[in-house]
N, C-alpha and C. Protein backbone atom coordinates (compact mmCIF):
# COMPACT_ATOMS: atom_id res chain seq x y z
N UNK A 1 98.05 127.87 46.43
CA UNK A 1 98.67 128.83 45.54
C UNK A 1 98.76 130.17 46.27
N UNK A 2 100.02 130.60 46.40
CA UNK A 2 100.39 132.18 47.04
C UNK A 2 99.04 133.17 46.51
N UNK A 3 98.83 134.25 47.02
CA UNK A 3 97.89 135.33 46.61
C UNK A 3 98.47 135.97 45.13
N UNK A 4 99.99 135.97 45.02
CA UNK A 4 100.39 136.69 44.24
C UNK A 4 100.23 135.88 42.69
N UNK A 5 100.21 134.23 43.02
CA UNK A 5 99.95 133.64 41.69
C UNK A 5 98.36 133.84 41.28
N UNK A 6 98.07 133.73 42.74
CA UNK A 6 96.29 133.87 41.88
C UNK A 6 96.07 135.51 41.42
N UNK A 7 96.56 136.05 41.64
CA UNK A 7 96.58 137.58 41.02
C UNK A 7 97.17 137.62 39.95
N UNK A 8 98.09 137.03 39.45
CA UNK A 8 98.90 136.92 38.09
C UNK A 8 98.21 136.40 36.86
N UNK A 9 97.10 135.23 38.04
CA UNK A 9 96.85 134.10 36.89
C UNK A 9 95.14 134.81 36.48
N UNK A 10 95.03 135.25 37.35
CA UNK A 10 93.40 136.38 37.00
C UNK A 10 93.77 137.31 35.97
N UNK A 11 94.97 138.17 36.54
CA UNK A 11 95.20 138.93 35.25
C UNK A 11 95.77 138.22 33.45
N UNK A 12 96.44 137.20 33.62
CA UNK A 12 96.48 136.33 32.28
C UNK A 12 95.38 136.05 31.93
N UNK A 13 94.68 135.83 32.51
CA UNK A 13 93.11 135.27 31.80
C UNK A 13 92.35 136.53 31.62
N UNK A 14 92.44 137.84 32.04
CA UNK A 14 91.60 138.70 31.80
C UNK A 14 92.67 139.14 30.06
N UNK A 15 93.89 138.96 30.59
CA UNK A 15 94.64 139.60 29.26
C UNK A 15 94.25 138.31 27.70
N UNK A 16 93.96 137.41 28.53
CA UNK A 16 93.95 136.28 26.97
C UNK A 16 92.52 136.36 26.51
N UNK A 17 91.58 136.84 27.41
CA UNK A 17 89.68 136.92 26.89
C UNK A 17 90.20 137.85 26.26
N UNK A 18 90.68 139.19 26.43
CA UNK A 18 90.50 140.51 25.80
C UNK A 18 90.80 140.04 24.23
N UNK A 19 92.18 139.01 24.24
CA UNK A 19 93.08 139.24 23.20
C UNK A 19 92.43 137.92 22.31
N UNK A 20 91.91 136.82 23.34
CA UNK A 20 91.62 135.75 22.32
C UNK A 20 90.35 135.26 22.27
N UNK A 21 89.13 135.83 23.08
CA UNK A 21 88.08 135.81 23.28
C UNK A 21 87.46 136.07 21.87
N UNK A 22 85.90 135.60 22.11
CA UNK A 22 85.03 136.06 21.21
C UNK A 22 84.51 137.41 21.42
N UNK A 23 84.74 137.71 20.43
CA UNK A 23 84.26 139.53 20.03
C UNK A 23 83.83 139.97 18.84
N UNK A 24 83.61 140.89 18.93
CA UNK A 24 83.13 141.67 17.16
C UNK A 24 83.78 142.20 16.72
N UNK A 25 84.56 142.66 17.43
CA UNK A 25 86.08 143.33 17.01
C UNK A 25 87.15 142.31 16.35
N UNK A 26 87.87 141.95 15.22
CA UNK A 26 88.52 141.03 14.94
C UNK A 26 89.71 141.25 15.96
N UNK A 27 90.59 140.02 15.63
CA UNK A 27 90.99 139.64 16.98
C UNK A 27 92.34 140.81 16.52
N UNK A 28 93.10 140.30 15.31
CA UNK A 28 94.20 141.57 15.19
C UNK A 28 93.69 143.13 15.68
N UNK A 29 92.51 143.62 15.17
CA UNK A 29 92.73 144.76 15.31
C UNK A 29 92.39 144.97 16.94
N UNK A 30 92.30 143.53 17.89
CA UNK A 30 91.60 144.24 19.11
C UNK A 30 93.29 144.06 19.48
N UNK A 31 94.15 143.19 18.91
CA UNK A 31 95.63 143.52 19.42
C UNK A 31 96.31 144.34 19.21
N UNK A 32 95.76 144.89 18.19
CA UNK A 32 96.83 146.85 17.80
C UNK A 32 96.06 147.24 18.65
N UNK A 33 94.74 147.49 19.12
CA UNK A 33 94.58 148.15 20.08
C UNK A 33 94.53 148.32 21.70
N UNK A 34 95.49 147.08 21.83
CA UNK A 34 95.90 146.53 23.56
C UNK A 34 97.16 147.27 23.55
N UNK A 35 97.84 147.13 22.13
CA UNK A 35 99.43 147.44 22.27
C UNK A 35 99.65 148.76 21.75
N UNK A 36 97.99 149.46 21.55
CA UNK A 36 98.24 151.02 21.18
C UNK A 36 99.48 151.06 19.73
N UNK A 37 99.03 150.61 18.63
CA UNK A 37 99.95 150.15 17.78
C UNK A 37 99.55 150.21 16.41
N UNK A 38 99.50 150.47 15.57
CA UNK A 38 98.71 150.01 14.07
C UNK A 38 97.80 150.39 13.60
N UNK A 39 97.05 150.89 14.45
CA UNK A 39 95.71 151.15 14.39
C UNK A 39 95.57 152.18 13.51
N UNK A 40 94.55 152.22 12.28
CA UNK A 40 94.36 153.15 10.91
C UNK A 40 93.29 154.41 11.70
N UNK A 41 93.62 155.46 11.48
CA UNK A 41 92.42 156.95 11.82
C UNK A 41 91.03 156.62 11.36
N UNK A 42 90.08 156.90 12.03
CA UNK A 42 90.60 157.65 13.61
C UNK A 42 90.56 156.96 14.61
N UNK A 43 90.62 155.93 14.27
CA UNK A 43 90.95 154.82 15.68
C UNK A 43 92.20 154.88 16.32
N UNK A 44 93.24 155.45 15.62
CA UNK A 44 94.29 155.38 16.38
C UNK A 44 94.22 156.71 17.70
N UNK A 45 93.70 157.76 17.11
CA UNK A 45 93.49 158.77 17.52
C UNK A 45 92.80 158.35 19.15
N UNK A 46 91.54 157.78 18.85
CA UNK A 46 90.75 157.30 19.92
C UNK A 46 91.46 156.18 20.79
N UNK A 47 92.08 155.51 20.39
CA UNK A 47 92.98 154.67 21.23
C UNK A 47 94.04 155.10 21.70
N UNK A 48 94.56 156.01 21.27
CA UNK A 48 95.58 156.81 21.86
C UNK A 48 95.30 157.62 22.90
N UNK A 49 94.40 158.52 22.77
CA UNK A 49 93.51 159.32 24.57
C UNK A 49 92.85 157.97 25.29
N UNK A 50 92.66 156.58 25.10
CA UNK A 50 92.22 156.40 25.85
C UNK A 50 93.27 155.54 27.04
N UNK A 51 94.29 155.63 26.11
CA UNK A 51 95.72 155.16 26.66
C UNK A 51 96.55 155.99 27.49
N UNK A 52 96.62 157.30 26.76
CA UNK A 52 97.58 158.29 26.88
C UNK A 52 96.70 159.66 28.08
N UNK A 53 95.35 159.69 27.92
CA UNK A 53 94.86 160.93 28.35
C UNK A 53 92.74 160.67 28.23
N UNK A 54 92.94 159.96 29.09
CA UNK A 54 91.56 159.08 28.69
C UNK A 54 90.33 160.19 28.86
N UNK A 55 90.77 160.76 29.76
CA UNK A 55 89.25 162.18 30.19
C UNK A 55 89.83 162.97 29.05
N UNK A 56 89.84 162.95 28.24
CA UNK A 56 89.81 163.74 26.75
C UNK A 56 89.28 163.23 25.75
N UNK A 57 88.74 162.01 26.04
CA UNK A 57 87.96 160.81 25.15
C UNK A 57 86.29 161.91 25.02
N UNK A 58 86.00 162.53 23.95
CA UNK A 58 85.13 162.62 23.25
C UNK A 58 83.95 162.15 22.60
N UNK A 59 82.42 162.72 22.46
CA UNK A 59 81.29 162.21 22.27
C UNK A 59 82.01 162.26 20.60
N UNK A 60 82.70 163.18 19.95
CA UNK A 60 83.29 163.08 18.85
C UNK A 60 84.54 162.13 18.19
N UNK A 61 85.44 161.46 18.95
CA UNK A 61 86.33 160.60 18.98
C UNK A 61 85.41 159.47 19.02
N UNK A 62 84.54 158.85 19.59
CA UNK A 62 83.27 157.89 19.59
C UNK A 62 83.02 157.63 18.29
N UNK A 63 82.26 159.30 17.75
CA UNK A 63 81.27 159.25 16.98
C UNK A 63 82.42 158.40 15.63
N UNK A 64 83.24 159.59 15.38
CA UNK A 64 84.62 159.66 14.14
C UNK A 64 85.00 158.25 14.21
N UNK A 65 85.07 157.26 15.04
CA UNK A 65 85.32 155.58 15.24
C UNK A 65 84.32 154.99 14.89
N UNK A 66 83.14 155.51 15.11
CA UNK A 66 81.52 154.37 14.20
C UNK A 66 81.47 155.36 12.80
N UNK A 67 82.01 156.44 13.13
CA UNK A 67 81.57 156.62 10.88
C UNK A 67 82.50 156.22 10.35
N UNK A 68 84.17 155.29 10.50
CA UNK A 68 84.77 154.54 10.00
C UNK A 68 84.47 153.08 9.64
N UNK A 69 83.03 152.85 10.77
CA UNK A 69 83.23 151.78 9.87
C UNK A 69 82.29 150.54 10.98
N UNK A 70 83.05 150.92 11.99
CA UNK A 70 83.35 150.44 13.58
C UNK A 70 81.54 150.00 14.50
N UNK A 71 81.14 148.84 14.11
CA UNK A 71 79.68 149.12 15.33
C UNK A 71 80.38 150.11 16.64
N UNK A 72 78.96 150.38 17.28
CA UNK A 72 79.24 150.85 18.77
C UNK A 72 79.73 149.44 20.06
N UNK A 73 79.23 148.24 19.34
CA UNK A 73 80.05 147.03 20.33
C UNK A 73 82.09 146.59 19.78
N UNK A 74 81.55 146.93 18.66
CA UNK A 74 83.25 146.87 17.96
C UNK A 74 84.73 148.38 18.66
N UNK A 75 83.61 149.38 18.73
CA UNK A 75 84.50 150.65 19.11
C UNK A 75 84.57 150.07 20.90
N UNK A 76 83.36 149.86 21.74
CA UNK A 76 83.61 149.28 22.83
C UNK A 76 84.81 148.10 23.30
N UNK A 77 85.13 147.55 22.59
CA UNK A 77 85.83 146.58 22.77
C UNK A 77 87.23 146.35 22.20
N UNK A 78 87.60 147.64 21.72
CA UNK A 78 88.84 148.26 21.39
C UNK A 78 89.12 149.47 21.90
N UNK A 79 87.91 149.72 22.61
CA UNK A 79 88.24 150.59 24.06
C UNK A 79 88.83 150.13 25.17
N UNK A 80 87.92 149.07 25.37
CA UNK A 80 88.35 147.94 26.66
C UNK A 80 90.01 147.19 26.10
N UNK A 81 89.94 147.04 25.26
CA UNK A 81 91.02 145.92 24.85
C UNK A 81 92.65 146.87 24.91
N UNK A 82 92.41 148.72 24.82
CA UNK A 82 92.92 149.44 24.98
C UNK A 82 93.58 150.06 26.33
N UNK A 83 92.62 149.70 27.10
CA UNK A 83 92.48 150.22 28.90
C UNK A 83 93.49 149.16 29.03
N UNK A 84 92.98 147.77 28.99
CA UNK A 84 93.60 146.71 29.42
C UNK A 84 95.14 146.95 29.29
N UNK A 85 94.91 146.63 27.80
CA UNK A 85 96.93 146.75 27.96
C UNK A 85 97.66 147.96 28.35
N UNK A 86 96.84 148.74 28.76
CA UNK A 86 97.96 150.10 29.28
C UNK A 86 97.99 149.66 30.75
N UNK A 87 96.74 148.91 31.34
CA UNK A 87 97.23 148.62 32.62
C UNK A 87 98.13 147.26 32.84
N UNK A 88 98.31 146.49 31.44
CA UNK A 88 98.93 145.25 31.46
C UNK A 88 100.37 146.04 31.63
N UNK A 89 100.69 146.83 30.82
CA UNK A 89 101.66 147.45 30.36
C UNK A 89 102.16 147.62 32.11
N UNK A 90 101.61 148.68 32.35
CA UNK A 90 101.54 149.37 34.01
C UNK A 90 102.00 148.35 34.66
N UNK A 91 101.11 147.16 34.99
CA UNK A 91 101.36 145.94 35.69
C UNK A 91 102.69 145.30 36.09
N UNK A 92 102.93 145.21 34.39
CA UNK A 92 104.42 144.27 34.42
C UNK A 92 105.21 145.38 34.69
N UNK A 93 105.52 146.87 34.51
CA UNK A 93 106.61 147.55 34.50
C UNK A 93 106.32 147.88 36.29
N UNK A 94 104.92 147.67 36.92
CA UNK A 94 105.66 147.83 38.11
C UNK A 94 106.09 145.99 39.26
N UNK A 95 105.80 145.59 38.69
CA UNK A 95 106.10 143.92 38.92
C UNK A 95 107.81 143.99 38.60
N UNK A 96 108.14 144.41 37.41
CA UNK A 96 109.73 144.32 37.48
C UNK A 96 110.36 145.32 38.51
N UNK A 97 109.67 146.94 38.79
CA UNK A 97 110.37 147.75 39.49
C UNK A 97 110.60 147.27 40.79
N UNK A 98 109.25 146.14 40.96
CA UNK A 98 109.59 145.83 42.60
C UNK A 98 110.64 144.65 42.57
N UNK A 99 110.64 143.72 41.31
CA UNK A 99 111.99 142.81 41.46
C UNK A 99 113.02 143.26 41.48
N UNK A 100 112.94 144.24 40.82
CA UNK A 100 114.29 145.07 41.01
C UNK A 100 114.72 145.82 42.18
N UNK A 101 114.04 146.22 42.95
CA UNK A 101 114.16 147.22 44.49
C UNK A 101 114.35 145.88 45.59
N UNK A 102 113.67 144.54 45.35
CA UNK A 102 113.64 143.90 46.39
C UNK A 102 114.84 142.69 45.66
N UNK A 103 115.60 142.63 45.09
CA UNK A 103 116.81 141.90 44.06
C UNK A 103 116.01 140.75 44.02
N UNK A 104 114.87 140.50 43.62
CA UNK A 104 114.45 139.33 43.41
C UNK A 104 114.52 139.00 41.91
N UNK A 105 114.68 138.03 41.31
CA UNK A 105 114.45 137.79 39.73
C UNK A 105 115.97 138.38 39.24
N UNK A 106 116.99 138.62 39.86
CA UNK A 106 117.88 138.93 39.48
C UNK A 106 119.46 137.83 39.60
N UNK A 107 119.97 137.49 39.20
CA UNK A 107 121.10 136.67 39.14
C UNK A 107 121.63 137.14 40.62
N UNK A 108 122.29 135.84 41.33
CA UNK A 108 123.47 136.19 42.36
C UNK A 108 122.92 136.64 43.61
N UNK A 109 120.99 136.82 43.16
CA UNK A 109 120.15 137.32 44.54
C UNK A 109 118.90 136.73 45.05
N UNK A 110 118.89 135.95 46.23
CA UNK A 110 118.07 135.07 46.52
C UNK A 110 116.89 135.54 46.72
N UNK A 111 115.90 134.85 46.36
CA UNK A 111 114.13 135.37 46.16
C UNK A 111 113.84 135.48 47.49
């Protein structure tokens, strides 16, 4: 197997534990928080800096996510499940930029 499938296929399996793994976090809300999406205050809040502006992540954004409701292993793991898909996100948008610069994956242009 090329380097590039076993790198693809590490990252699918890190993206399907996050999303379909056992956790404490139910599994929907750990998927609004991969896809930065849905998520009810102040979790959205906290998933949003940790997506958007992560060194702004707060001992108070923490705290405001466990007095909703949230254990400290439940807020962890919609942290993580958060990181992930912004770098899944990252991943694939630079995986297409390079099919696109090198015409690979494109009609009429040989791989």
């Amino acid at each position: 197997m090329p380097d590039e499938d076993v790198k693809r296929a590490a990252h699918r399996a890190l993206v399907d534990r996050v999303l379909k793994g056992e956790g404490r976090a139910p599994a929907d809300q750990r998927a609004r928080a991969f896809g930065n999406d849905g998520l009810a205050p102040p979790l959205d809040t906290l998933i949003g800096k940790v997506v958007d502006t992560p060194a702004q992540v707060t001992e108070a954004d923490l705290a405001a996510a466990k007095a909703s409701g949230c254990t400290e292993d439940q807020v962890f793991e919609l942290v993580v499940c958060a990181a992930v898909g912004q770098s899944d996100r990252l991943y694939e948008a630079g995986l297409a930029a390079l099919a696109e610069a090198t015409g690979e994956g494109r009609p009429g242009h040989a791989s």
